[in-house]
Protein backbone atom coordinates (compact mmCIF):
# COMPACT_ATOMS: atom_id res chain seq x y z
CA UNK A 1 0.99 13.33 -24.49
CA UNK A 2 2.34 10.10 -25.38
CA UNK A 3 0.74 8.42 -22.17
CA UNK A 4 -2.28 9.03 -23.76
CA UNK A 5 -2.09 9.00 -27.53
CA UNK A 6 -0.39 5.52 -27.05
CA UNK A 7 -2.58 3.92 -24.13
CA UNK A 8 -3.39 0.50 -25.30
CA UNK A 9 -6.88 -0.77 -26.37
CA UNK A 10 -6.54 -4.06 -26.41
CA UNK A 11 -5.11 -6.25 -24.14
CA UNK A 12 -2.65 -7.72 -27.18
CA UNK A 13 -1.01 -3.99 -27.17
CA UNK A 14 -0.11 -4.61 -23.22
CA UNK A 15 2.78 -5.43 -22.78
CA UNK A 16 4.70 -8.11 -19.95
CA UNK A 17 1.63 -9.06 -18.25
CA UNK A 18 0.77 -12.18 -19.52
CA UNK A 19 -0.77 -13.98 -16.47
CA UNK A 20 -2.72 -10.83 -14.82
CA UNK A 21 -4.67 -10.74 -18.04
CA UNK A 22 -5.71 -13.89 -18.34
CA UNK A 23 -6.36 -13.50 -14.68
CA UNK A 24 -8.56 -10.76 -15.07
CA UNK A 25 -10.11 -11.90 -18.37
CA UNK A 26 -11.38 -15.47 -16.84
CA UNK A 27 -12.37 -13.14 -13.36
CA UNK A 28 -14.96 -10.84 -15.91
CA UNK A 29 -16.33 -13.68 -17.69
CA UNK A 30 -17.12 -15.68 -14.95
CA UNK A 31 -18.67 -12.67 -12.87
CA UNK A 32 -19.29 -13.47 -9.85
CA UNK A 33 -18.87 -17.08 -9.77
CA UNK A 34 -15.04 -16.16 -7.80
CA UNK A 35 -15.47 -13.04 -6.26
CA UNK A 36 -17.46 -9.83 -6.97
CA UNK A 37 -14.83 -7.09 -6.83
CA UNK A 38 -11.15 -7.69 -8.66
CA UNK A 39 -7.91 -6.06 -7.47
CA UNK A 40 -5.20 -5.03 -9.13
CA UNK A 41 -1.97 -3.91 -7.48
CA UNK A 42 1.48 -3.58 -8.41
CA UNK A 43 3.99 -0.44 -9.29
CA UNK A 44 2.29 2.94 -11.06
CA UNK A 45 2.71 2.53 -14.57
CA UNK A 46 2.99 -1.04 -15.63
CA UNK A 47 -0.50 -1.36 -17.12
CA UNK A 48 -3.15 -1.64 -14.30
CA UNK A 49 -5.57 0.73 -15.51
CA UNK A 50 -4.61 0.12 -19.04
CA UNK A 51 -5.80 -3.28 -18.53
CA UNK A 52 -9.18 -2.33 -17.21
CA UNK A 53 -10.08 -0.27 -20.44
CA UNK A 54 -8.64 -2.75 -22.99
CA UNK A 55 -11.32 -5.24 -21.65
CA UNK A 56 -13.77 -3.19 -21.48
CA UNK A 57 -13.28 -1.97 -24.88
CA UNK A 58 -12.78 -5.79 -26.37
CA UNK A 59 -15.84 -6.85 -24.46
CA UNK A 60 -18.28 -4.27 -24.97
CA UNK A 61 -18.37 -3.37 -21.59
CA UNK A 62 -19.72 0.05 -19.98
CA UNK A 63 -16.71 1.71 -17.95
CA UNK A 64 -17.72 3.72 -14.92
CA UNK A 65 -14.50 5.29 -13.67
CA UNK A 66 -13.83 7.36 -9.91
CA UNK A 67 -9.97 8.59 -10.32
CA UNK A 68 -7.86 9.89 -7.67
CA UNK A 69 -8.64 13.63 -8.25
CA UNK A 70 -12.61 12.98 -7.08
CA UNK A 71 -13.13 12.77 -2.81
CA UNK A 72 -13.96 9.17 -1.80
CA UNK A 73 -16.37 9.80 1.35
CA UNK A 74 -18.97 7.52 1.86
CA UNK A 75 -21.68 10.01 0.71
CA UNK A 76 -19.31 10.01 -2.68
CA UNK A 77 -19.15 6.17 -2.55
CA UNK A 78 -22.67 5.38 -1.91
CA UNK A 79 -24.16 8.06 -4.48
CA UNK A 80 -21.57 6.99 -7.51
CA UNK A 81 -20.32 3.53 -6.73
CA UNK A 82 -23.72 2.83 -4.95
CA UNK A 83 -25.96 3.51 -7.71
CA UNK A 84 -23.44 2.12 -10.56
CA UNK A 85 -23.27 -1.27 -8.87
CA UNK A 86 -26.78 -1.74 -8.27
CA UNK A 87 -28.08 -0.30 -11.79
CA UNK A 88 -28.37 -2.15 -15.39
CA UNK A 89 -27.84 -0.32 -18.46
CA UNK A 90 -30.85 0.14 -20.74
CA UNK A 91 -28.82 -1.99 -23.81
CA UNK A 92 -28.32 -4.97 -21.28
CA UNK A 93 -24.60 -4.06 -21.67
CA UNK A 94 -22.10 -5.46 -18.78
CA UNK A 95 -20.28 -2.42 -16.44
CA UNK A 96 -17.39 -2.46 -15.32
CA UNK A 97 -16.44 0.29 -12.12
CA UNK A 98 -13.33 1.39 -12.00
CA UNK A 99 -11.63 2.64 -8.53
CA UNK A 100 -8.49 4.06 -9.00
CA UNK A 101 -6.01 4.43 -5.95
CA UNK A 102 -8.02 2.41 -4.05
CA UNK A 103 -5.30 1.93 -1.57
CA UNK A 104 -5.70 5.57 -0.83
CA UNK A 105 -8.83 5.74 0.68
CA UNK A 106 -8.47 6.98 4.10
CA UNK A 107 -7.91 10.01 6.09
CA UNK A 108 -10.57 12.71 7.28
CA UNK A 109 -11.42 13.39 3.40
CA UNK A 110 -12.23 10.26 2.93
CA UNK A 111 -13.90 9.09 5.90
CA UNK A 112 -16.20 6.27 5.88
CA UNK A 113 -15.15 5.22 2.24
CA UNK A 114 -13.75 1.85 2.97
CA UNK A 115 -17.01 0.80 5.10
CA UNK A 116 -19.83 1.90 2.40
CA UNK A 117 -16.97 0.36 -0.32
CA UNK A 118 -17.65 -3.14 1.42
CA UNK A 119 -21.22 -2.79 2.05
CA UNK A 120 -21.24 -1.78 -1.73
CA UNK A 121 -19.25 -5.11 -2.58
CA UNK A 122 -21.90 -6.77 -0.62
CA UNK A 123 -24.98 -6.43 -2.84
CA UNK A 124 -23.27 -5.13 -6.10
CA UNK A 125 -25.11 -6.16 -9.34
CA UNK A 126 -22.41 -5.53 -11.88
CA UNK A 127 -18.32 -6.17 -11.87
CA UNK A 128 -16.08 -3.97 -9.48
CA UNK A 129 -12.18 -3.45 -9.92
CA UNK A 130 -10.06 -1.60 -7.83
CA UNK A 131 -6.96 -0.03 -8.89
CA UNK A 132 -3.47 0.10 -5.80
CA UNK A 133 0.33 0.23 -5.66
CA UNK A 134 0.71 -2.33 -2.57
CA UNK A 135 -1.06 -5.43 -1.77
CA UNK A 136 -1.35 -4.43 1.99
CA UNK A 137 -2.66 -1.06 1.87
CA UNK A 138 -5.87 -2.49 0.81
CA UNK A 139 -7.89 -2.70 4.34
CA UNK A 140 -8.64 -6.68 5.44
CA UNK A 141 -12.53 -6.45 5.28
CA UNK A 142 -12.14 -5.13 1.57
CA UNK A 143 -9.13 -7.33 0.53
CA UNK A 144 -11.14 -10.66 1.99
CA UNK A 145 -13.61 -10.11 -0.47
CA UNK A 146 -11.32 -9.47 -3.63
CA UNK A 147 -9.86 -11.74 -6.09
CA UNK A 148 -6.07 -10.07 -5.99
CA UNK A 149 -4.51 -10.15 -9.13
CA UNK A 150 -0.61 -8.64 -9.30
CA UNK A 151 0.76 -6.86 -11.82
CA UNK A 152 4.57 -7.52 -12.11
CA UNK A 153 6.89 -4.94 -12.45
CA UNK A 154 7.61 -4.81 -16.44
CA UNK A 155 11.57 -5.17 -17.84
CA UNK A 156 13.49 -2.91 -19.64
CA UNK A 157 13.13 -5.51 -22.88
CA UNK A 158 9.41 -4.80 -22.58
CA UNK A 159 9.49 -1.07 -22.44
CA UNK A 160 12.27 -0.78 -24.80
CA UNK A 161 9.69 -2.58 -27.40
CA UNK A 162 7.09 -0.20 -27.03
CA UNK A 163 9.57 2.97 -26.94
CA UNK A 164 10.82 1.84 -30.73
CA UNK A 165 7.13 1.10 -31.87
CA UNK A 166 6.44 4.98 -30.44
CA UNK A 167 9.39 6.43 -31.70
CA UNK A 168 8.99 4.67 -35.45
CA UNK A 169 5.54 6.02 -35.72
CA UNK A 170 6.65 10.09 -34.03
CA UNK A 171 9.12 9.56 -36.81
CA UNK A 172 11.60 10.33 -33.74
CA UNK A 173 15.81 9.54 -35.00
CA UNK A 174 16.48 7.94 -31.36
CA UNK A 175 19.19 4.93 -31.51
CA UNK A 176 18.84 1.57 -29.59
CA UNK A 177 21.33 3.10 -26.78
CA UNK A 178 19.32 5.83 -25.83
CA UNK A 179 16.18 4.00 -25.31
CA UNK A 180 17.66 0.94 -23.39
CA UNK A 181 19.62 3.79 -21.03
CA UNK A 182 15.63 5.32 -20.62
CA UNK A 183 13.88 1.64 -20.19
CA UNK A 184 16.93 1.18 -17.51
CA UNK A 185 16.49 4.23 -15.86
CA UNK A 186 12.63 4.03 -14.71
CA UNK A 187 12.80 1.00 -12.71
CA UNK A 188 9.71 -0.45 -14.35
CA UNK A 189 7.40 2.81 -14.96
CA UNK A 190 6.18 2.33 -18.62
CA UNK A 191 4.54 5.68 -18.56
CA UNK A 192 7.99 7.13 -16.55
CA UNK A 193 9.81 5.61 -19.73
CA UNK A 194 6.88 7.42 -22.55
CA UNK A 195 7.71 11.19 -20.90
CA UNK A 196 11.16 11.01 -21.08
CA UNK A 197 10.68 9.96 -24.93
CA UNK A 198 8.53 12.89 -25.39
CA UNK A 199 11.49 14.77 -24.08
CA UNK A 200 13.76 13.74 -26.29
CA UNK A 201 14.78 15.67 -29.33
CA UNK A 202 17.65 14.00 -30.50
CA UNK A 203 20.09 11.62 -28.79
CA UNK A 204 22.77 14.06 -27.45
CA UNK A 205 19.70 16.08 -25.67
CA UNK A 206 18.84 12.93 -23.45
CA UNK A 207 19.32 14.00 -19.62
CA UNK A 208 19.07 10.58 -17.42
CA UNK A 209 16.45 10.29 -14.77
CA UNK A 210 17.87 10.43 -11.73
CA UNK A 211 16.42 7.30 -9.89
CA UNK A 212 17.35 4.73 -7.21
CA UNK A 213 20.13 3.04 -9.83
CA UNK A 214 22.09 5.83 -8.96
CA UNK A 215 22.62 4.20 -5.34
CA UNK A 216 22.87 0.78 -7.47
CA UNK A 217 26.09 2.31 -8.75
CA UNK A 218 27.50 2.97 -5.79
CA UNK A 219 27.07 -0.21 -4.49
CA UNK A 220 28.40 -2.46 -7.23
CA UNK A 221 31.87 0.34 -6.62
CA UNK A 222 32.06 -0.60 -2.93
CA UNK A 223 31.60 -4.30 -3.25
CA UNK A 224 33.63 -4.57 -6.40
CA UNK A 225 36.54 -2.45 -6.36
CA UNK A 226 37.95 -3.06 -2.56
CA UNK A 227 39.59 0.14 -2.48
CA UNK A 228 39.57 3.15 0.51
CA UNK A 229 38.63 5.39 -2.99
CA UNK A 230 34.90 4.09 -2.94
CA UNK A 231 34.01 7.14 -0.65
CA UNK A 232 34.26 9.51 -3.76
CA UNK A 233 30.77 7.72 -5.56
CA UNK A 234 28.83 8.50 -2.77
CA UNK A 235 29.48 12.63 -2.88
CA UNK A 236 27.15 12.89 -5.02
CA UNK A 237 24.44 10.81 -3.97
CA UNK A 238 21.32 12.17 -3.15
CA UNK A 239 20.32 9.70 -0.01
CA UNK A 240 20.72 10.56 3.79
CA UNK A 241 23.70 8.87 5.56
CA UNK A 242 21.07 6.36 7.63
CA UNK A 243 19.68 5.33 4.37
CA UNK A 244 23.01 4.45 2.86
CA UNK A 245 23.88 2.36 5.74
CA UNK A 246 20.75 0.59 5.61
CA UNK A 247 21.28 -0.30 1.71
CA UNK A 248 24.84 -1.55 2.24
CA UNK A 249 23.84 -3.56 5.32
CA UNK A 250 21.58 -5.26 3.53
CA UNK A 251 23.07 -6.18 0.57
CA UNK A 252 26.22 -7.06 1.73
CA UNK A 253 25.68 -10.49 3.03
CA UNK A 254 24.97 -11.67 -0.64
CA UNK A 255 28.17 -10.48 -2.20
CA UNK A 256 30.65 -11.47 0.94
CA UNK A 257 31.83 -14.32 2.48
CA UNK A 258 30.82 -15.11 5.61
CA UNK A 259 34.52 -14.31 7.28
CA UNK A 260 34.38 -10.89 5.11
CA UNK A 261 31.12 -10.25 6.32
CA UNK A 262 32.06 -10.10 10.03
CA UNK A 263 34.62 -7.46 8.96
CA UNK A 264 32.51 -5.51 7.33
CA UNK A 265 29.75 -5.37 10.19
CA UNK A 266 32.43 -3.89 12.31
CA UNK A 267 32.91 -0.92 10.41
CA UNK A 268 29.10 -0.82 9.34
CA UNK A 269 28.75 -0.79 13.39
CA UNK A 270 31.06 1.60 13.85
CA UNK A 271 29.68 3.74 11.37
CA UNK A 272 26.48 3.86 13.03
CA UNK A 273 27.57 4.47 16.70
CA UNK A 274 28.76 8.01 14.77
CA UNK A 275 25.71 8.40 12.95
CA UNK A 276 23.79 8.34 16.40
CA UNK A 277 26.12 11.08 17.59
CA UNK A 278 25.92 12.93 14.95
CA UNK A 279 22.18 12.80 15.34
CA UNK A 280 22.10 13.18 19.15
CA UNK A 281 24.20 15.92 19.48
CA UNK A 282 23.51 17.93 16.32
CA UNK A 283 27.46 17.49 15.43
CA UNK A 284 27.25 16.60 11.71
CA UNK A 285 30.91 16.85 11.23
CA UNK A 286 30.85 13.26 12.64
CA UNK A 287 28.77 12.00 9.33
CA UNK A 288 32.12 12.04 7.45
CA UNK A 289 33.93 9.66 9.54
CA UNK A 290 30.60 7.32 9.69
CA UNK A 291 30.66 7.79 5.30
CA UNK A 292 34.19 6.57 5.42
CA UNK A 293 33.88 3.09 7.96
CA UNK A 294 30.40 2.56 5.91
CA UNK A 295 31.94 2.86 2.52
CA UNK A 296 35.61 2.81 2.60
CA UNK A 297 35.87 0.17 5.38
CA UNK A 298 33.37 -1.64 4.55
CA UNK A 299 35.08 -2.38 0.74
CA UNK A 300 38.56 -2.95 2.22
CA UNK A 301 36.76 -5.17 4.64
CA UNK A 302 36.57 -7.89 1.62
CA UNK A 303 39.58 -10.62 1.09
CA UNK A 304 37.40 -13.30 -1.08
CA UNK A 305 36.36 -13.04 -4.25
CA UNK A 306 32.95 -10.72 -5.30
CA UNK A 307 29.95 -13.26 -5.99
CA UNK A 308 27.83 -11.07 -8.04
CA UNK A 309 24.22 -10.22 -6.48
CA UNK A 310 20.70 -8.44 -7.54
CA UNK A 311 20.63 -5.41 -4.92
CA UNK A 312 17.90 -5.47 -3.31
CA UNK A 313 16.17 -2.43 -1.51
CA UNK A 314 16.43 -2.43 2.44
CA UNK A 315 13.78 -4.84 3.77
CA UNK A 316 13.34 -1.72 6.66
CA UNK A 317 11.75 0.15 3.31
CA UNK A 318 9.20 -2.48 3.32
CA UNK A 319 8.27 -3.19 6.37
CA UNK A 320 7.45 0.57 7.13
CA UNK A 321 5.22 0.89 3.72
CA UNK A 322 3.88 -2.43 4.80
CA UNK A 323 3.06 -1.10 8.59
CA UNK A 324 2.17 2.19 7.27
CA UNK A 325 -1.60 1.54 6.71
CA UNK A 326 -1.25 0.15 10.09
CA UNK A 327 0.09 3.13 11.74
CA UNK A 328 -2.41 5.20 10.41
CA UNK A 329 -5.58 2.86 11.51
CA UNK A 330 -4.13 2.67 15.08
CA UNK A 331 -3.62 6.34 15.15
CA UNK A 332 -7.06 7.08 13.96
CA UNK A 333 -8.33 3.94 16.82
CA UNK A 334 -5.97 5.96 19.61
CA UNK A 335 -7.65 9.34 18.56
CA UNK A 336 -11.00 8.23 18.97
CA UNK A 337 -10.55 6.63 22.09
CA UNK A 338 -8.73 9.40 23.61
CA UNK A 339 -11.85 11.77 22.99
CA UNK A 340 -13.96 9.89 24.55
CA UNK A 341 -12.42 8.81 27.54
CA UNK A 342 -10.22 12.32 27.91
CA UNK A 343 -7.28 10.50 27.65
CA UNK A 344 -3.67 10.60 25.53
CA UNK A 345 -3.34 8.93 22.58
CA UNK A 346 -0.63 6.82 24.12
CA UNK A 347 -3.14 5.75 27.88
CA UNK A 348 -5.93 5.31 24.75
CA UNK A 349 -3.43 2.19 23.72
CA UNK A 350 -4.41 0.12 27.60
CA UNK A 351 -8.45 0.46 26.08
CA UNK A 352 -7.42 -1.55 22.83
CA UNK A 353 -5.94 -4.21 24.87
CA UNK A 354 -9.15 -4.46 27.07
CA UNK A 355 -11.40 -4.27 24.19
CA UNK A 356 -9.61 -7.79 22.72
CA UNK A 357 -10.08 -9.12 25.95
CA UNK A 358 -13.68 -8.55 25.40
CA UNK A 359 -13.50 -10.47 21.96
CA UNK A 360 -15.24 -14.17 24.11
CA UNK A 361 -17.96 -11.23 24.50
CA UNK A 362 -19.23 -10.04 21.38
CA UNK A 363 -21.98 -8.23 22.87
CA UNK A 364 -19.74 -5.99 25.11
CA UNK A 365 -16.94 -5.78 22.71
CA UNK A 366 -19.75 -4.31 20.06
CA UNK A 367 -21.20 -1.65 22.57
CA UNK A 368 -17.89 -0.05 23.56
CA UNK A 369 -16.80 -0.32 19.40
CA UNK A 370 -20.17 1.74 19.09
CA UNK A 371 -19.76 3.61 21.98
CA UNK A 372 -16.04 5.34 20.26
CA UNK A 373 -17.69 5.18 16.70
CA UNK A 374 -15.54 2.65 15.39
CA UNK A 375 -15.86 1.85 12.07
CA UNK A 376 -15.95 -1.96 9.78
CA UNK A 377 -12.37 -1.46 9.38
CA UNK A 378 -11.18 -0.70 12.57
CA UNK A 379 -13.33 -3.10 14.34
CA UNK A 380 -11.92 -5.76 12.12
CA UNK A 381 -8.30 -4.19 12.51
CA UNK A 382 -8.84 -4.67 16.96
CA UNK A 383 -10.23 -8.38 16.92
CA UNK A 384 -9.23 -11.52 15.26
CA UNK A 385 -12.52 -12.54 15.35
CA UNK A 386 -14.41 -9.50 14.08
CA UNK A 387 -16.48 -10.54 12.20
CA UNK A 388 -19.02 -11.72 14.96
CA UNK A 389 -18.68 -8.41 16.66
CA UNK A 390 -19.97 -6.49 13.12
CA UNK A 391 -22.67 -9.46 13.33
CA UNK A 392 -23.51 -8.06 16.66
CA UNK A 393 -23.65 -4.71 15.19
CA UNK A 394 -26.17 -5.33 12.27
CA UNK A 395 -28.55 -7.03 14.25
CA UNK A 396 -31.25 -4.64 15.59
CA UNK A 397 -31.68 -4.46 19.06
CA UNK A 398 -34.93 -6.46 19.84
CA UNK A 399 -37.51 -4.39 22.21
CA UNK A 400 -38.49 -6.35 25.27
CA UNK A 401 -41.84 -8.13 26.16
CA UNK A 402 -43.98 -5.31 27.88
CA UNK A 403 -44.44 -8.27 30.32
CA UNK A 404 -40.53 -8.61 31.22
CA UNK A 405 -40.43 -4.63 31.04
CA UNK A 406 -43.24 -4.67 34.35
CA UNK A 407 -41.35 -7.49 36.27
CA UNK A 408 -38.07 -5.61 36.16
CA UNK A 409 -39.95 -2.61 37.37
CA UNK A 410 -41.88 -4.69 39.92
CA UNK A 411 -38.38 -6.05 41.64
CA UNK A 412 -36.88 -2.54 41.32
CA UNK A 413 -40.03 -1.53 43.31
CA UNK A 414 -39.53 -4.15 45.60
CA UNK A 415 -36.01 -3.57 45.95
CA UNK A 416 -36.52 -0.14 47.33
CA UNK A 417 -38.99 -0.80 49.71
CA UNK A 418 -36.73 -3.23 50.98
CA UNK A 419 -33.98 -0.64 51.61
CA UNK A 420 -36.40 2.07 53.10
CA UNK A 421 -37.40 -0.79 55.65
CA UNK A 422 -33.81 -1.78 56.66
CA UNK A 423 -33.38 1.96 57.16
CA UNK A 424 -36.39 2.65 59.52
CA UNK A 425 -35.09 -0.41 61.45
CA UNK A 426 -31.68 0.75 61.60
C-alpha cells in the first residue's frame, strides 16, 4: 500500500506542518522541562503519527507504540504504558510511547484507562505522546497535563506535491488534472488522497470521492445563480433535509446582504415549520415543499450582488462533536448514580447538583464520589475545584488515638444510661 511504502522518515519528507514540528522537536529535546506527555490532534491523515516516527527515527529514539486495534483498560495501561514509562533501555537510548486514538479511550472496554493514563503521566521516566482527531475529546485531567500541539489540516498544493513525487517514482501516466481533482476531493486526508492514487490506472478510470464538496456545490448554485432551478442540484445529494437547512442557514449570512438575508430566513423558516411536520406526523411528502422554500426561495430571496464566501460547516456540527465527550461522561455519572440510589438516570441528574454544592466540603463531596465509584475524570468533570476533592481521596484515612476511640465510647455509654434513666422516670 502506498500509505505505507511512502510513510515519511524524516520530518523533511512531511509535508505542511511546519510549526507542529518544530513544536514537537523543541517539546522532545527539552523532555520534561514543559510538560511530560505531548499531544497531537488534528484531522486523520495529515501526518500525526507520521511525525512521531520521523523523530524517533532522526533521533535515535526507541518507539513503543499501543494502536487503536489493542483494548485500553487500565490493567492494559498500567502493564504496557506502566512499565514503558517507568523503564530505561539497556543502550541508554531515549523512548518515545506512542498512544494512538487517544481521544478514544472510554466506554466499558476501556474502563479506567484515562485514570491509570494520568497517574502514568504522573511519575513517567521517559517521553509520552498521544495521538487524537479533536482537541476536546481529550478528558481535562489528561489535557491539563499535556503540551497540545495542532496539526493543521494540509492543502490540496501540499498533497498534490507528494501525489506527483509518488506517481513519478510508480512510474504511474496521471496528468496534473487528475491529481489536483483527488487533492480537492479529500478535504485534507493525505492518506485519503494516496488510496485513491493506488486506484488509479489511467486518467479516464478516476471515479471522484464522493465527500462533503459535493454539498459545497450545491451551495455556491443556490447563492450564485438566483434562480427557482437550484432545487435540481440537491436531487442528488446524499444529506438529510435537516442537515441541508442547517448548511444553508449558516452560510448564508456571509454571501447576502443584510436586507436579502431577512428574505431568505423567511423561507428558511418556512421550510422548517414543514420539516417539523413532516417529522411529527410521519408525512414525508411535506419534505418537498420544505426542499423548495430552503433552496429555491431561499436563491430568489437575493436582490444584491453575491460577495463570495469560504463555506463553512454548520457550527451545530461542532458543538455536538464538541459536547459529545460530554454527553457520554454525564451519561456514564447518571448511570452510576442511578444504581446506587435506585433511581432514573434523569432523578440521578438532582444528586450531581447536590454533590457541587458539597464542593466548600471536600471531605463530604469525596465520600459520596467514593461512595458511586467515581472515577479522576468524572470527579474532575462534577467540580470546578476537583482537584482538592482527588487530594481528599489520596490521602489515607488516619486511624484514631486508642485514647479518643475510649472517650467516644465512654459518652456513648453515658449517653444511654442517660436515656434508660429518663425512661424509668417517665
Amino acid at each position: 500500500m502506498y500509505t505505507e511504502t511512502y510513510r515519511p522518515q524524516k520530518l523533511e519528507e512531511i509535508v505542511g506542518q511546519p510549526k507542529a514540528l518544530k513544536e514537537l522537536v523543541s517539546w522532545f529535546n527539552t523532555w520534561p522541562e514543559q510538560k511530560k506527555v505531548a499531544v497531537l490532534y488534528g484531522r486523520a491523515g495529515v501526518g500525526k503519527t507520521s511525525a512521531v516516527i520521523a523523530v524517533a527515527n532522526e533521533l535515535n529514539a526507541d518507539l513503543i507504540e499501543l494502536n487503536a486495534s489493542d483494548q485500553r483498560n487500565k490493567d492494559v495501561i498500567d502493564r504496557i504504558v506502566g512499565n514503558a514509562a517507568t523503564s530505561s533501555t539497556l543502550d541508554g537510548k531515549k523512548k518515545i510511547i506512542l498512544l494512538d486514538e487517544a481521544d478514544n479511550i472510554y466506554g466499558r472496554e476501556d474502563k479506567g484507562g484515562n485514570q491509570a493514563l494520568s497517574h502514568i503521566i504522573d511519575k513517567t521516566r521517559n517521553p509520552i505522546i498521544l495521538i487524537a482527531n479533536e482537541y476536546w475529546e481529550i478528558p481535562p485531567g489528561i489535557r491539563n497535563k499535556s503540551k497540545m500541539i495542532e496539526f493543521r489540516t494540509l492543502l490540496p498544493a501540499s498533497i498534490v506535491k507528494v501525489l506527483r513525487k509518488v506517481a513519478d517514482t510508480e512510474g504511474l501516466e496521471v496528468s496534473d488534472e487528475v491529481l489536483q481533482e483527488i487533492s480537492s476531493g479529500v478535504n485534507g486526508d493525505l492518506r485519503a488522497a494516496l488510496n485513491d492514487l493506488e486506484s488509479v490506472t489511467g486518467e479516464k478510470y478516476y471515479n471522484p470521492r464522493d465527500t462533503r464538496t459535493s454539498i459545497f456545490q450545491a451551495l455556491s448554485s443556490v447563492f450564485r445563480l438566483h434562480s427557482a432551478d437550484v432545487r435540481k442540484e440537491f436531487f442528488n445529494l446524499d444529506q438529510e433535509p435537516r442537515d441541508v437547512l442547517l448548511w444553508i442557514a449558516e452560510n448564508m449570512p456571509l454571501v447576502y446582504e443584510p436586507q436579502d438575508t431577512a428574505r431568505a430566513y423567511y423561507y428558511l423558516s418556512r421550510a422548517d415549520i414543514f420539516l417539523g411536520r413532516a417529522f411529527r406526523n410521519q408525512y414525508y411528502k411535506l419534505w418537498g415543499y420544505a426542499s423548495d422554500l430552503m433552496t429555491s426561495g431561499v436563491s430568489v430571496a437575493r436582490e444584491s450582488r453575491y460577495h463570495f464566501q469560504r463555506f463553512r460547516s454548520p457550527s451545530y456540527f461542532t458543538a455536538l462533536a464538541r459536547s459529545k465527550k460530554d454527553r457520554t461522561m454525564r451519561k456514564e455519572i447518571h448511570q452510576k448514580i442511578s444504581e446506587k440510589c435506585h433511581c432514573s438516570s434523569s432523578e440521578a441528574g438532582e444528586y450531581v447538583i447536590v454533590m457541587q454544592a458539597l464542593e466548600t466540603n471536600p471531605e463530604k463531596a469525596a465520600g459520596l464520589c467514593r461512595f458511586f465509584g467515581l472515577d479522576e475524570d468524572e470527579i474532575l468533570y462534577i467540580f470546578r475545584k476537583g482537584e482538592k476533592v482527588l487530594k481528599v481521596l489520596e490521602t489515607p484515612a488516619r486511624e484514631k488515638p486508642e485514647s479518643s476511640v475510649r472517650e467516644s465510647r465512654k459518652q456513648e455509654s453515658e449517653k444511654k444510661d442517660v436515656g434508660q434513666k429518663t425512661l424509668t422516670d417517665f
